[in-house]
C-alpha atoms as a PDB file:
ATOM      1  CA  UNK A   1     -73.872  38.182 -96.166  1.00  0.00           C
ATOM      2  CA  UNK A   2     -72.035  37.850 -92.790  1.00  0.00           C
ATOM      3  CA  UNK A   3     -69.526  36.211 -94.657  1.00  0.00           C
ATOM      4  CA  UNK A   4     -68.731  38.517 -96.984  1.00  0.00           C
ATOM      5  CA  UNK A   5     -69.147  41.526 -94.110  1.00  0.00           C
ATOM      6  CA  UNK A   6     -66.024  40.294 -91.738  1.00  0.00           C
ATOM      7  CA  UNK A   7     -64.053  40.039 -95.231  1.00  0.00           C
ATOM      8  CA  UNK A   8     -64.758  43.208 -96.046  1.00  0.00           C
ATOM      9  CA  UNK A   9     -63.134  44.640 -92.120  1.00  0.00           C
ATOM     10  CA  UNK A  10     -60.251  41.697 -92.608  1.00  0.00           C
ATOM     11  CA  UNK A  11     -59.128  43.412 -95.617  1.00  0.00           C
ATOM     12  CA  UNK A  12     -59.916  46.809 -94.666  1.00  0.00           C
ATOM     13  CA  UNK A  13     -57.171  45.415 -91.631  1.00  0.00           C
ATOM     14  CA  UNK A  14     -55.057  44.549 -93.815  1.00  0.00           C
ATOM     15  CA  UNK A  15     -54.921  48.049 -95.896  1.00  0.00           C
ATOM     16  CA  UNK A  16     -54.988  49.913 -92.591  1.00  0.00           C
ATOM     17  CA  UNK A  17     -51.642  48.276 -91.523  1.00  0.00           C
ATOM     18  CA  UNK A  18     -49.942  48.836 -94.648  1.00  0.00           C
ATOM     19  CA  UNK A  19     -48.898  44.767 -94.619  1.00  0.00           C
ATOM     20  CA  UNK A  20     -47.713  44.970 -98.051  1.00  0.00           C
ATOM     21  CA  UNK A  21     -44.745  47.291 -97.207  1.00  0.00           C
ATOM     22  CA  UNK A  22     -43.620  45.287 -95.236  1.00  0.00           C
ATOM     23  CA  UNK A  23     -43.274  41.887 -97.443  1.00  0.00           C
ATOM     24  CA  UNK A  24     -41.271  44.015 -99.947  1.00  0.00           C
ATOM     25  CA  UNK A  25     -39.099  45.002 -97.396  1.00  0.00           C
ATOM     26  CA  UNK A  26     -38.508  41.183 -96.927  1.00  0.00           C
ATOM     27  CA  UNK A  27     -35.955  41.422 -99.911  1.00  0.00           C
ATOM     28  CA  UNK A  28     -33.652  43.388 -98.005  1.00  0.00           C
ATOM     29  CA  UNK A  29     -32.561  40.553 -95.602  1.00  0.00           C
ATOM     30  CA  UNK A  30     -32.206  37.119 -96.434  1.00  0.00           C
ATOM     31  CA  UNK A  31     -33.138  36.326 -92.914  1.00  0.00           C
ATOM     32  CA  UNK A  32     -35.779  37.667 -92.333  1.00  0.00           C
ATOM     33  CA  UNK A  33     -37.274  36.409 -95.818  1.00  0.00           C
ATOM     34  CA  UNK A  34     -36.279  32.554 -94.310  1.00  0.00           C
ATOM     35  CA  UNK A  35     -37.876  33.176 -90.936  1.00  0.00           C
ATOM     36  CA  UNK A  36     -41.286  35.097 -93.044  1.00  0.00           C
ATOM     37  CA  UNK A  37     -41.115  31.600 -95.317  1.00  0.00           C
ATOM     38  CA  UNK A  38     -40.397  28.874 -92.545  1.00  0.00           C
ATOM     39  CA  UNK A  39     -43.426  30.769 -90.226  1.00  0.00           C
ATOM     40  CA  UNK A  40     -45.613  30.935 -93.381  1.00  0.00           C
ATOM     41  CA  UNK A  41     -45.124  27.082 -93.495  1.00  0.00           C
ATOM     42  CA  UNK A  42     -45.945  26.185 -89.942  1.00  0.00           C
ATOM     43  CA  UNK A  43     -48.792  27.939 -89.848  1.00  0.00           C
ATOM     44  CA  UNK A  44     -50.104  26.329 -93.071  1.00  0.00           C
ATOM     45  CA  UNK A  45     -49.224  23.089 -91.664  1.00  0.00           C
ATOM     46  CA  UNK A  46     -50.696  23.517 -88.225  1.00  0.00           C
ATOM     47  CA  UNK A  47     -53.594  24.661 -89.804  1.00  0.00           C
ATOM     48  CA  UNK A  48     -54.079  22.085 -91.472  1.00  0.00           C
ATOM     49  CA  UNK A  49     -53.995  19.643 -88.873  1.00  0.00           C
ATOM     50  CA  UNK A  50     -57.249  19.949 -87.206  1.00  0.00           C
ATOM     51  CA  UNK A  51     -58.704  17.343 -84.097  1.00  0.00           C
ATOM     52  CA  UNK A  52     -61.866  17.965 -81.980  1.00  0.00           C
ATOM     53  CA  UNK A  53     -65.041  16.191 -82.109  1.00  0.00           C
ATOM     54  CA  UNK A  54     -66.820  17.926 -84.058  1.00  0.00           C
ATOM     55  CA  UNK A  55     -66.205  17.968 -87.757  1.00  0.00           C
ATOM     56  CA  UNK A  56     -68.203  21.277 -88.088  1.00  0.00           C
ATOM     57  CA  UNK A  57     -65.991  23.059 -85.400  1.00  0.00           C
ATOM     58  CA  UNK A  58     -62.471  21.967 -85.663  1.00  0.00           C
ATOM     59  CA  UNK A  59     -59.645  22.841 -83.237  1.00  0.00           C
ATOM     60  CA  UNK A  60     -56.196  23.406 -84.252  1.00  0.00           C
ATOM     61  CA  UNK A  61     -52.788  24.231 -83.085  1.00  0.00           C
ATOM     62  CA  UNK A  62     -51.866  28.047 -84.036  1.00  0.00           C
ATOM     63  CA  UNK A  63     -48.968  28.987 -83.946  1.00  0.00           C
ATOM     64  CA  UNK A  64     -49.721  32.026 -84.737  1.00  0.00           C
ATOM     65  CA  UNK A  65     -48.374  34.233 -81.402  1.00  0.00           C
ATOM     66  CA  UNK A  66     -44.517  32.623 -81.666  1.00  0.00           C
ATOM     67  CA  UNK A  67     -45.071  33.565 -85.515  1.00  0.00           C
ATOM     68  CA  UNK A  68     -46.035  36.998 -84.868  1.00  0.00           C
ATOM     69  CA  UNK A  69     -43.020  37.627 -82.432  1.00  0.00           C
ATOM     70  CA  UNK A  70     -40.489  36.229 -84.752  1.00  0.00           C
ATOM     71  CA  UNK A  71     -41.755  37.780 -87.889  1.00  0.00           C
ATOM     72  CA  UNK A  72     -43.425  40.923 -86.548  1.00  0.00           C
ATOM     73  CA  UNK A  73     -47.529  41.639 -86.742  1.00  0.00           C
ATOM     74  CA  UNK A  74     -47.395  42.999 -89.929  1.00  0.00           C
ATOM     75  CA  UNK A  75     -45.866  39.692 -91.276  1.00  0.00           C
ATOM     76  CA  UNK A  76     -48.057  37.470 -89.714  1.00  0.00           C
ATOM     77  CA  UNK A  77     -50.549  39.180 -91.216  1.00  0.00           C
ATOM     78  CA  UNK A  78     -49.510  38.280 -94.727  1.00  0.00           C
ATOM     79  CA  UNK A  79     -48.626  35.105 -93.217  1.00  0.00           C
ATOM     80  CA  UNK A  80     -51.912  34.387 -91.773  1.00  0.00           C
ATOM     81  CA  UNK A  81     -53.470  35.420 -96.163  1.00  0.00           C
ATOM     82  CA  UNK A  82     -50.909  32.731 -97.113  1.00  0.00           C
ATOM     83  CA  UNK A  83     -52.146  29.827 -94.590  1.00  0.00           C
ATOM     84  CA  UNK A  84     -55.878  30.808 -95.408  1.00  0.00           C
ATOM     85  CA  UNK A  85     -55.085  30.749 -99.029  1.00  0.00           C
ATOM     86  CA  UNK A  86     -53.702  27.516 -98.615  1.00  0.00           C
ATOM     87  CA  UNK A  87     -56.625  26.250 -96.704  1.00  0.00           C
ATOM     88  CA  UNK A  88     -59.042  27.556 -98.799  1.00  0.00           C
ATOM     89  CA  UNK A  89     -56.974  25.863-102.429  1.00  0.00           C
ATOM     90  CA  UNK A  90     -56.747  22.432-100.825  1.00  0.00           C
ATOM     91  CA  UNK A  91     -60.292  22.483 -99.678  1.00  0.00           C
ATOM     92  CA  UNK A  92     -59.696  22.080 -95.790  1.00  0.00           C
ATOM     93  CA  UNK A  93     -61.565  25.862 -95.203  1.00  0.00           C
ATOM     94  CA  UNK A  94     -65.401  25.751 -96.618  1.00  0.00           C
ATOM     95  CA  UNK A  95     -65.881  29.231 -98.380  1.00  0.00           C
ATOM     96  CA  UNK A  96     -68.832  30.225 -95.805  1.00  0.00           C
ATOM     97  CA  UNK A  97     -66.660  30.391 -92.939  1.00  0.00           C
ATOM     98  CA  UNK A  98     -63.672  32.062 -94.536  1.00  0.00           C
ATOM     99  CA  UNK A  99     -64.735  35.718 -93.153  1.00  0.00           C
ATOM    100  CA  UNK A 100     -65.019  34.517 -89.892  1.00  0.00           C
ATOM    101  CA  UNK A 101     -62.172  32.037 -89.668  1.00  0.00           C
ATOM    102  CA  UNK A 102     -59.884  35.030 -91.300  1.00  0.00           C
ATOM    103  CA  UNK A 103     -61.199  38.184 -89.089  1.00  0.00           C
ATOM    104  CA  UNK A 104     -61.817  36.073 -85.474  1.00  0.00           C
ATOM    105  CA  UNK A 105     -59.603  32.966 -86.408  1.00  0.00           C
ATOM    106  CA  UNK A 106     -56.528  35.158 -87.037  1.00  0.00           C
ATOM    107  CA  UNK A 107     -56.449  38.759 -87.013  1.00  0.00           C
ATOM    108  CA  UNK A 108     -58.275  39.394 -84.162  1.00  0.00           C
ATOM    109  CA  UNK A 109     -55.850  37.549 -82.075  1.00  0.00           C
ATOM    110  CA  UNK A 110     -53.074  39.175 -84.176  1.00  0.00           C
ATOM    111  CA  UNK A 111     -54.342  42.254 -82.604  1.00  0.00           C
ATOM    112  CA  UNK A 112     -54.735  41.002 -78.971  1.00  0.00           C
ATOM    113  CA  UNK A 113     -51.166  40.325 -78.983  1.00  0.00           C
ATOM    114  CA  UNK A 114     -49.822  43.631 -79.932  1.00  0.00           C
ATOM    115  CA  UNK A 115     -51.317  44.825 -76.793  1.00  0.00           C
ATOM    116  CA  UNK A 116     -50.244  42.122 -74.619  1.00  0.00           C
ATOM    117  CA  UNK A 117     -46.746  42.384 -76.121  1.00  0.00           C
ATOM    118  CA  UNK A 118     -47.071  46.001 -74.833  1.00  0.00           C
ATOM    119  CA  UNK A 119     -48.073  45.501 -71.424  1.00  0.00           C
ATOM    120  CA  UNK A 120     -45.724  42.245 -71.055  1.00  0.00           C
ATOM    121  CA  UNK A 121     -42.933  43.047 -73.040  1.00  0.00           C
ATOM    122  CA  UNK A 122     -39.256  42.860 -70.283  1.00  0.00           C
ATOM    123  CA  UNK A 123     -35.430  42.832 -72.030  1.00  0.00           C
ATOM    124  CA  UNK A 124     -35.280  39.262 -69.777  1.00  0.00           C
ATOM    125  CA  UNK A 125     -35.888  36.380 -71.703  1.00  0.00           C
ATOM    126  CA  UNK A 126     -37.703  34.409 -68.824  1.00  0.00           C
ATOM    127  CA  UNK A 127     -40.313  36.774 -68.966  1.00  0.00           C
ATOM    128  CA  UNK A 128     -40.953  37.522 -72.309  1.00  0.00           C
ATOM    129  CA  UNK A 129     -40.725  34.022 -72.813  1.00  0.00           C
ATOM    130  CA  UNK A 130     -43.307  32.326 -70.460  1.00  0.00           C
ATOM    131  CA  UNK A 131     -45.539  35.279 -69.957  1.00  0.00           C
ATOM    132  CA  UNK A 132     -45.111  37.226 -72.852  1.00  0.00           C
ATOM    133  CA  UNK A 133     -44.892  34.058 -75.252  1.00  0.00           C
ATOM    134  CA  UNK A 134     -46.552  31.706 -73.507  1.00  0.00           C
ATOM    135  CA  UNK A 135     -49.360  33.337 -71.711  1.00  0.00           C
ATOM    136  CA  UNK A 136     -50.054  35.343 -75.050  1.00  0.00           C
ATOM    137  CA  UNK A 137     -50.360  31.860 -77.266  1.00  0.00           C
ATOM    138  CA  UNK A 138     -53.088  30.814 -74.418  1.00  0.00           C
ATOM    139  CA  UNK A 139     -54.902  33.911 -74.574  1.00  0.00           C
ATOM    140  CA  UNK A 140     -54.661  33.992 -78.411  1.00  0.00           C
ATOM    141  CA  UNK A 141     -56.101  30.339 -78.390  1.00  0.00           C
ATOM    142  CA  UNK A 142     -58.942  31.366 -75.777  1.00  0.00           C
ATOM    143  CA  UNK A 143     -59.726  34.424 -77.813  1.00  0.00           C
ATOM    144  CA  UNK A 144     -59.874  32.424 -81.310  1.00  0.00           C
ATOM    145  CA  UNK A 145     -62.173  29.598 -79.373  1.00  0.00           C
ATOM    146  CA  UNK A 146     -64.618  32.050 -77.601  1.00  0.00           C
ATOM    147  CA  UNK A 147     -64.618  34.219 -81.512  1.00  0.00           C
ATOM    148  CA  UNK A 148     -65.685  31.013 -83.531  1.00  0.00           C
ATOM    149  CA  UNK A 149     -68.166  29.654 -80.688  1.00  0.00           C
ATOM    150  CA  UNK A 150     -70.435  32.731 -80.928  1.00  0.00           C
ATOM    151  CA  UNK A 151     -70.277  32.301 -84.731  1.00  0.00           C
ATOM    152  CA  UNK A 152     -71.520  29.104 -84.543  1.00  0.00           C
ATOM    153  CA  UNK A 153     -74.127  30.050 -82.290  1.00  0.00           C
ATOM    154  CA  UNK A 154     -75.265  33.163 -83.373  1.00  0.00           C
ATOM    155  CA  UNK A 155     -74.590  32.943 -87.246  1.00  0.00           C
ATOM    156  CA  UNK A 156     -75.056  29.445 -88.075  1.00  0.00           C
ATOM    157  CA  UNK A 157     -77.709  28.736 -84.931  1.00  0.00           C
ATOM    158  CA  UNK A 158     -75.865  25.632 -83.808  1.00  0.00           C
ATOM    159  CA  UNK A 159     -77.517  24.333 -80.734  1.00  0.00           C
ATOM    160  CA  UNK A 160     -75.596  26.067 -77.506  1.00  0.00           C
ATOM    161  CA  UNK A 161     -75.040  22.694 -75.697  1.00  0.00           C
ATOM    162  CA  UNK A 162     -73.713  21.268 -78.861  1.00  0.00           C
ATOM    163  CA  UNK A 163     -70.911  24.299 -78.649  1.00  0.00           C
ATOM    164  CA  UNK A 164     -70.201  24.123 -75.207  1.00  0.00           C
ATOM    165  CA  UNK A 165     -69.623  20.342 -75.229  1.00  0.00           C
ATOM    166  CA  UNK A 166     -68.072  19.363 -78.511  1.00  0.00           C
ATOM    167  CA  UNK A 167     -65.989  22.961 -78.792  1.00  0.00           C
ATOM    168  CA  UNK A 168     -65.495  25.066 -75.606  1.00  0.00           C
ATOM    169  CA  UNK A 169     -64.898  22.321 -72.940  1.00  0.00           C
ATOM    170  CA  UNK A 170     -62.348  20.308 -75.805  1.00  0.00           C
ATOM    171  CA  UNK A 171     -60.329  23.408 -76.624  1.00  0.00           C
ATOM    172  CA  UNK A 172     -58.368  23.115 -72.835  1.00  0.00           C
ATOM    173  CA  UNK A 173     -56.801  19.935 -74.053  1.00  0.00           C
ATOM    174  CA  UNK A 174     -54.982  22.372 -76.363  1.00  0.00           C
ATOM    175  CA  UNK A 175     -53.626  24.473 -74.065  1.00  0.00           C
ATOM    176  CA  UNK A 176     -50.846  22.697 -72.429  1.00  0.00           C
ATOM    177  CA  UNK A 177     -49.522  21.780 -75.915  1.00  0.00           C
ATOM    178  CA  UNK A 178     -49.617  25.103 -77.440  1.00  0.00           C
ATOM    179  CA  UNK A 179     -47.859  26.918 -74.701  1.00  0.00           C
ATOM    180  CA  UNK A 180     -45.246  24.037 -75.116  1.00  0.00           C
ATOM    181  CA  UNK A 181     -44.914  24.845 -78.438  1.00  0.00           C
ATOM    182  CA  UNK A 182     -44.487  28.892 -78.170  1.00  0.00           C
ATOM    183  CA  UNK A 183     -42.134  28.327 -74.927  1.00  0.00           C
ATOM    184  CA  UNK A 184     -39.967  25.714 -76.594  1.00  0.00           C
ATOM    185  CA  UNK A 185     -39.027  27.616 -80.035  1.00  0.00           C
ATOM    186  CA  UNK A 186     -39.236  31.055 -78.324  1.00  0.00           C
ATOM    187  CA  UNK A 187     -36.729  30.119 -75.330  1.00  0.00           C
ATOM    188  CA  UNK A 188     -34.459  28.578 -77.941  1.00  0.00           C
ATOM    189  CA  UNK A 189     -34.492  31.782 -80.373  1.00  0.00           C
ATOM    190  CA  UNK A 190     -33.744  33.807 -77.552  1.00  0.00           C
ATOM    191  CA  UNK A 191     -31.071  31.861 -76.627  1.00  0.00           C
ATOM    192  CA  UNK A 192     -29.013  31.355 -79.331  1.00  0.00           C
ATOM    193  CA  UNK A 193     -30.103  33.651 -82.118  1.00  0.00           C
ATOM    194  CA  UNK A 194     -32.282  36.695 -80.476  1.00  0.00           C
ATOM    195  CA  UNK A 195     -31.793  39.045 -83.101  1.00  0.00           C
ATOM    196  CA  UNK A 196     -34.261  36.846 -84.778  1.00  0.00           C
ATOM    197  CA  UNK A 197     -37.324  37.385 -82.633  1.00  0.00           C
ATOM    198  CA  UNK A 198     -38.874  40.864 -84.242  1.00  0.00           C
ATOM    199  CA  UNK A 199     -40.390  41.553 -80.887  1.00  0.00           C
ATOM    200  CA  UNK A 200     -37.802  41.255 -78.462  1.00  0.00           C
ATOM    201  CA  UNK A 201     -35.432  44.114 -77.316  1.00  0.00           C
ATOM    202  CA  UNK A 202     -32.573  43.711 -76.505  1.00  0.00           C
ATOM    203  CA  UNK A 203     -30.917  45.589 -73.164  1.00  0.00           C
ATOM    204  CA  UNK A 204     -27.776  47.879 -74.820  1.00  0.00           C
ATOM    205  CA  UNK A 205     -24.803  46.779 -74.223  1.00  0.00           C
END
């Protein structure tokens, strides 16, 4: 029942942001239909590579904040449908979770980073690099972590210590690499090809 609740408010998301509109506007530049394909692919593939210790609460690399600058939120929401999708076909996503893994897993942070993209957002590349890129793919990994651990308590009644232990206190060792991985592709973007970060604006010439 909880399951099929948070699929019911991802979708309604996804209707509310008019995400569709914005995939057939994809035709319209080749480039921006590479970058919505080549994000769409490394967040299936980071997805898919899960570590942790426990196999009933896997931790993952996202992606999902340099995705959402590049592409745009509305993108990387029909991104996001793809990599679930994907999870879901190759059996790596267990139907029962797919609500929660969808709404708190993905959207949620999706969300969080519109706002910090607002309150961060500078024409200098430093800063919306490290803070507004980097910072941003930490918080989005906190959020997703502290999201799935009070599923796992609440919803399926997993024991607390069991959380804390195996999930919460393992997630930190993804940190480091995850801001590496938002700094490094968002610093070179900005340097050589800005126009392809959605996000970023420019200073006028």
């Amino acid at each position: 029942m909880v399951n099929l609740i948070l699929l019911l408010i991802s979708f309604y998301f996804v209707y509310r942001i008019d995400a569709l509109s914005a995939l057939i506007q994809l035709k319209q530049s080749r480039v921006a239909l590479h970058l919505f394909a080549a994000s769409t692919l490394s967040l299936s593939l980071l997805a898919i590579l899960s570590g942790g210790i426990s196999p009933q609460m896997p931790l993952h690399f996202m992606g999902l904040a340099v995705a959402t600058l590049i592409i745009g939120y509305r993108l990387a929401v029909i991104a996001v449908l793809i990599t679930i999708g994907v999870q879901l076909a190759i059996g790596k996503l267990p139907f029962d979770v797919l609500g929660i893994s969808l709404l708190c897993g993905y959207l949620l942070p999706v969300i969080l980073l519109q706002y910090w993209v607002k309150l961060t957002q500078r024409n200098n590349i430093w800063i919306f690099t490290f803070i507004t890129a980097g910072i941003g793919s930490l918080l989005l990994f906190i959020a997703k972590t502290l999201g799935m651990a009070c599923y796992y308590y609440w919803v399926l009644q997993f024991d607390s210590a069991h959380v804390v232990s195996q999930y919460i206190y393992v997630s930190p060792l993804f940190w480091v690499p995850e801001i590496l991985l938002s700094v490094t592709i968002m610093l070179t973007c900005l340097q050589h090809r800005p126009q392809w970060v959605a996000c970023f604006q420019q200073s006028p010439n």
